[in-house]
C-alpha atoms as a PDB file:
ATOM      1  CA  UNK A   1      -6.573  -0.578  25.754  1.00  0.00           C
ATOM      2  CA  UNK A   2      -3.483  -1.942  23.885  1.00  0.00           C
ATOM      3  CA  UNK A   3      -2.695  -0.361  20.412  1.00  0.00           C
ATOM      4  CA  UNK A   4      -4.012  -3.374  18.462  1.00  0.00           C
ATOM      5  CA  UNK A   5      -7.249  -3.871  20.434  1.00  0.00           C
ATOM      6  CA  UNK A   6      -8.128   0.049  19.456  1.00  0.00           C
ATOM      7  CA  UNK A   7      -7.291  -0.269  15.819  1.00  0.00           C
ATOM      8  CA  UNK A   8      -9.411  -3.522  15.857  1.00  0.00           C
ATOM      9  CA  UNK A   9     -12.342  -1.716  16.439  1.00  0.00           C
ATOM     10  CA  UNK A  10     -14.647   0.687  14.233  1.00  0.00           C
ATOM     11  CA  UNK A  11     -15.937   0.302  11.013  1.00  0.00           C
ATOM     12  CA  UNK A  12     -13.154   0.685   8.954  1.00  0.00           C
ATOM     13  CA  UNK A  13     -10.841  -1.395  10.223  1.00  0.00           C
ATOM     14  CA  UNK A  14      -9.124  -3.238   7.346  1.00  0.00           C
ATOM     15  CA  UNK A  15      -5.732  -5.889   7.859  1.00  0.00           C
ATOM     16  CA  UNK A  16      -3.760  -7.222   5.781  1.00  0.00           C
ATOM     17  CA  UNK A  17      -0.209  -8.140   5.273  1.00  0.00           C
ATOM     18  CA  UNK A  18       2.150 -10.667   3.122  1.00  0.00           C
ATOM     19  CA  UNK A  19      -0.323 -13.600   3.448  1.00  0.00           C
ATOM     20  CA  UNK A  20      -0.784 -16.224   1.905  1.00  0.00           C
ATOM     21  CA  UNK A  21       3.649 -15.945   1.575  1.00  0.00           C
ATOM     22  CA  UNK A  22       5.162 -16.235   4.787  1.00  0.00           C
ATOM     23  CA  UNK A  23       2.468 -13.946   6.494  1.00  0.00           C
ATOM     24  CA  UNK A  24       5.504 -12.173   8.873  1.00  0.00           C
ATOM     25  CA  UNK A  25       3.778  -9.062   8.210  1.00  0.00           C
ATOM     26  CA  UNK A  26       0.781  -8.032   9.378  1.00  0.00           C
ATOM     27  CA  UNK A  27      -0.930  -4.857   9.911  1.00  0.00           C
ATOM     28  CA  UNK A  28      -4.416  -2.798  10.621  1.00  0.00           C
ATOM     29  CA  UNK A  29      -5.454   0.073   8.795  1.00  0.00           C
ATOM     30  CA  UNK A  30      -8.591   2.340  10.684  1.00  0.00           C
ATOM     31  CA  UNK A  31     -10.106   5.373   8.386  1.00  0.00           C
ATOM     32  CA  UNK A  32     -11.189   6.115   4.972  1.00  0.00           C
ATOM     33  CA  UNK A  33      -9.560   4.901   1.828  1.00  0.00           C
ATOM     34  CA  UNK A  34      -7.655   7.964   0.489  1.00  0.00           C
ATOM     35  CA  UNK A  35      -6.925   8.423  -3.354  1.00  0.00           C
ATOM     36  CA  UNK A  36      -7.512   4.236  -4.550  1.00  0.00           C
ATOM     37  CA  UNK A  37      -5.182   4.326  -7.856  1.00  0.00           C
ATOM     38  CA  UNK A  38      -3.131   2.881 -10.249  1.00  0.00           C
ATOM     39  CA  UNK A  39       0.270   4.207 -10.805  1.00  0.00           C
ATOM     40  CA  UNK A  40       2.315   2.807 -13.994  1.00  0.00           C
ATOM     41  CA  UNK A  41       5.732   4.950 -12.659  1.00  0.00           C
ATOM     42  CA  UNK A  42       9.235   3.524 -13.554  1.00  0.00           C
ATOM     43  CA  UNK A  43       9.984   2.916  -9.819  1.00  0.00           C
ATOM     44  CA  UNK A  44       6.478   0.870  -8.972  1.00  0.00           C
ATOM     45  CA  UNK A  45       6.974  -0.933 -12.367  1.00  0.00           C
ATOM     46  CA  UNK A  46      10.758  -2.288 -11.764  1.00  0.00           C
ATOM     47  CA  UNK A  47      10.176  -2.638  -8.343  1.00  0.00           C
ATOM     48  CA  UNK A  48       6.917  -5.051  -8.894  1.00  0.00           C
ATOM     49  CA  UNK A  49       8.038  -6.344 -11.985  1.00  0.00           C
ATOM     50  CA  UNK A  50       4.245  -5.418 -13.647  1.00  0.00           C
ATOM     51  CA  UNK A  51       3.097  -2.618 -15.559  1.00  0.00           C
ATOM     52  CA  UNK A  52       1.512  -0.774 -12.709  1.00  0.00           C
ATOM     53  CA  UNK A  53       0.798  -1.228  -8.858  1.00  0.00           C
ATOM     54  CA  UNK A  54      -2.782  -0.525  -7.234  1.00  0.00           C
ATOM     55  CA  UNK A  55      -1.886   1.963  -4.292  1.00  0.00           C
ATOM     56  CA  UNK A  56      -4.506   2.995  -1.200  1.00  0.00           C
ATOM     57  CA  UNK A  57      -4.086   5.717   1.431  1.00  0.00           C
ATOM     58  CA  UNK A  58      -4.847   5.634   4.851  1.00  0.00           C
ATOM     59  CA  UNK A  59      -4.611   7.827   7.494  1.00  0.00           C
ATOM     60  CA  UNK A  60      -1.415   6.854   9.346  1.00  0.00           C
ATOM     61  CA  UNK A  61      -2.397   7.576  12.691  1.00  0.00           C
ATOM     62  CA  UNK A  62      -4.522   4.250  12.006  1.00  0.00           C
ATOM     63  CA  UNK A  63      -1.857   1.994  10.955  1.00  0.00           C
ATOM     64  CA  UNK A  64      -0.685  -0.690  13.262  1.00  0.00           C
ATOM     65  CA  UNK A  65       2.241  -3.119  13.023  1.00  0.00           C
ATOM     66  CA  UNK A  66       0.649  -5.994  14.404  1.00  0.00           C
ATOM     67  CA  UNK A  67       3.610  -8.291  12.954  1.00  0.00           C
ATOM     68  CA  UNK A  68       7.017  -7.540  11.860  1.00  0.00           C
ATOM     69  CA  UNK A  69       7.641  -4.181  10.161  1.00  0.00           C
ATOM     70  CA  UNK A  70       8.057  -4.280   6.958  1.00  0.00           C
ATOM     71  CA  UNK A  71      11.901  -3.296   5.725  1.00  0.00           C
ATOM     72  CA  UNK A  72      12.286   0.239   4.076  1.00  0.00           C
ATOM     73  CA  UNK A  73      14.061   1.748   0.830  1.00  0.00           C
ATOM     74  CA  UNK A  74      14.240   5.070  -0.270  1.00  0.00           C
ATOM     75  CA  UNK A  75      13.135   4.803  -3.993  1.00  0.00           C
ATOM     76  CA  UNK A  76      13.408   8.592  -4.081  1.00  0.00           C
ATOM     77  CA  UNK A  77      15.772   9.537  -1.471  1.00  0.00           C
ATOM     78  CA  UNK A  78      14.396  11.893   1.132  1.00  0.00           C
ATOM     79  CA  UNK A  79      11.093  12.409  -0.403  1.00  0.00           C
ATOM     80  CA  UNK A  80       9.772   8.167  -0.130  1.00  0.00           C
ATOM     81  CA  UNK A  81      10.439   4.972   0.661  1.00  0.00           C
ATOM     82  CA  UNK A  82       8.943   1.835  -0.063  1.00  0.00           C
ATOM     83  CA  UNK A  83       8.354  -1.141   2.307  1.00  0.00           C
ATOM     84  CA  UNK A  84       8.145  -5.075   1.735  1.00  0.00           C
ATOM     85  CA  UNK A  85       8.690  -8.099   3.381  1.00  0.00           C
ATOM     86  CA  UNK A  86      12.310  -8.946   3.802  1.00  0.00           C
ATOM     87  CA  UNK A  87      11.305 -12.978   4.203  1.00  0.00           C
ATOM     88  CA  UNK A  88       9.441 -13.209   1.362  1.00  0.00           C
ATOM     89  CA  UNK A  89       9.631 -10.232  -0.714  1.00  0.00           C
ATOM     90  CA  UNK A  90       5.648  -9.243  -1.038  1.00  0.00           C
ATOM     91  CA  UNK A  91       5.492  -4.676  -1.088  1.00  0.00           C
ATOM     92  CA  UNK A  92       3.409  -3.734   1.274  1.00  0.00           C
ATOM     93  CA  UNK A  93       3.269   0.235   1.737  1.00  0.00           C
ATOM     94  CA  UNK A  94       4.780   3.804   1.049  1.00  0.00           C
ATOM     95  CA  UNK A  95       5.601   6.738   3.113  1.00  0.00           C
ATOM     96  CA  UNK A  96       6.482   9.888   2.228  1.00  0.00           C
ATOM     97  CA  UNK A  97       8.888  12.549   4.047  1.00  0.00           C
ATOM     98  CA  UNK A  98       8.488  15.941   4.893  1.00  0.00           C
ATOM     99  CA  UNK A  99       5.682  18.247   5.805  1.00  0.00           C
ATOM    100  CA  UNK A 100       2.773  16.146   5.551  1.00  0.00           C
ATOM    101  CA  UNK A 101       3.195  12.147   7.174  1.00  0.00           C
ATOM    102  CA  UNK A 102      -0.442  12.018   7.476  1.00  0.00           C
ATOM    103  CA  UNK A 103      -1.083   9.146   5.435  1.00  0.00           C
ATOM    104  CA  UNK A 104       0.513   6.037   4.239  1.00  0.00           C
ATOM    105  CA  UNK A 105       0.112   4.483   0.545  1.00  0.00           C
ATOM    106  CA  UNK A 106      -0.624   0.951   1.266  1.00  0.00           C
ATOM    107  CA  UNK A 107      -0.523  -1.559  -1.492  1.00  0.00           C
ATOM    108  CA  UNK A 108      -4.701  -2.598  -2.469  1.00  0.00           C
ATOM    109  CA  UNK A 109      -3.264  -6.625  -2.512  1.00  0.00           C
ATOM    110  CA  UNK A 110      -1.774  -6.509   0.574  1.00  0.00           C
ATOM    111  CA  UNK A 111      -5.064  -5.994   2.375  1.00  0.00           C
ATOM    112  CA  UNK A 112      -6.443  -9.239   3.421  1.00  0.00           C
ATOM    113  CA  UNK A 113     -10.042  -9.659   1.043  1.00  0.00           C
ATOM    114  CA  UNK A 114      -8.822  -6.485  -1.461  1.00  0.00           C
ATOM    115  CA  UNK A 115     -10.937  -8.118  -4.170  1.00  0.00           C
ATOM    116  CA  UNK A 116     -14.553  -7.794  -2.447  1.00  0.00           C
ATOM    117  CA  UNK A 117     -14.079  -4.419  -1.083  1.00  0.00           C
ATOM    118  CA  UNK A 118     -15.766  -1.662  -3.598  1.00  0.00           C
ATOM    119  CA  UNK A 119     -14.304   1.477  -1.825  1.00  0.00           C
ATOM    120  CA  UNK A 120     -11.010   0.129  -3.120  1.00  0.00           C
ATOM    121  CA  UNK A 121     -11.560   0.175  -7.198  1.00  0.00           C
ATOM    122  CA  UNK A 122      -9.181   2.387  -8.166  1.00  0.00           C
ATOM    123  CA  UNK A 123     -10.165   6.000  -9.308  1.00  0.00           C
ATOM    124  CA  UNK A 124      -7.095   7.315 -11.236  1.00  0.00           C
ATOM    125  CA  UNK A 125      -4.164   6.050 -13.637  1.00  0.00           C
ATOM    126  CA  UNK A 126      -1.217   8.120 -12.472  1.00  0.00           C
ATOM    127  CA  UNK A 127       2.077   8.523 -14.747  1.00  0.00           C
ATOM    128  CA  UNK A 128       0.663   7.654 -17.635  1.00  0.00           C
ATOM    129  CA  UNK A 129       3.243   8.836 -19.935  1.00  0.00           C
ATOM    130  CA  UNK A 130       5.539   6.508 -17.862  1.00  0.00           C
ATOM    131  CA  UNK A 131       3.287   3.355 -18.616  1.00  0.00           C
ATOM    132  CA  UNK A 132       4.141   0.741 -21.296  1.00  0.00           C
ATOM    133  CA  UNK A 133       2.412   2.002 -24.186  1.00  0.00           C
ATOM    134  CA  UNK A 134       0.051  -0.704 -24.443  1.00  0.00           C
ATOM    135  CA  UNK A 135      -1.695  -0.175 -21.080  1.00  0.00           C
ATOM    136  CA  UNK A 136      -3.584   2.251 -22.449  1.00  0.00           C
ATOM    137  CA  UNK A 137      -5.017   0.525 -25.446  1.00  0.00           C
ATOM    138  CA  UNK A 138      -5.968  -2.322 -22.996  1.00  0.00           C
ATOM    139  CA  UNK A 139      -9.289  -0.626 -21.731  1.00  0.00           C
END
């Protein structure tokens, strides 16, 4: 069975990529959604050019490239780096070094359908002393 057919299958199989941009991307996540949140920290803010982004883990063993691979940047040298499209510029995911590479931090609105999914609602705003100050008087 090829990689893709056996992340394809199962009940948790979720894909995604940088659709509805130039859809180069694409990718399957298989397992439980791990820690939905919001972070508001200075690197997701510049690097998104919004106030926060809306981050997901999966287990990595479940993560399949079924496109091109997204291009990566250390955004904190030797401890993460952040990937995104190179064509059209949409982030995609996370990964962490060291000890633990068990799971990946992929971006909630690069999943394909994020917006119907209620396992995804976010659980947690983390750096919030890094956040503009109004985000928290938004509600």
């Amino acid at each position: 069975m090829s990689e893709t057919a056996a992340a394809s299958s199962g009940p948790e199989v979720r894909s995604g990529g940088c659709l509805p941009l130039c859809g180069k991307i694409r990718f399957t996540v298989t397992g439980p959604v791990d820690d939905p949140h919001i972070c508001a920290c200075d690197h997701c803010s510049k690097r998104s050019g919004a106030p926060f982004q809306w981050w997901l883990g999966f287990p990595l063993a479940g993560l399949v490239w079924t496109g091109a691979e997204p291009t990566w940047f250390d955004t904190h040298p030797g401890k993460t780096a952040r990937g995104w499209c190179p064509a059209c510029g949409t982030h995609i995911a996370a990964r962490d070094y060291g000890e633990d590479k068990t799971i990946i931090g992929i971006l909630a609105t690069a999943l394909d359908g994020y917006g119907t999914d209620p396992t995804l609602v976010p659980t947690n705003l983390n750096r919030l002393p890094e956040a503009a100050p109004w985000l928290t008087q938004a509600g």
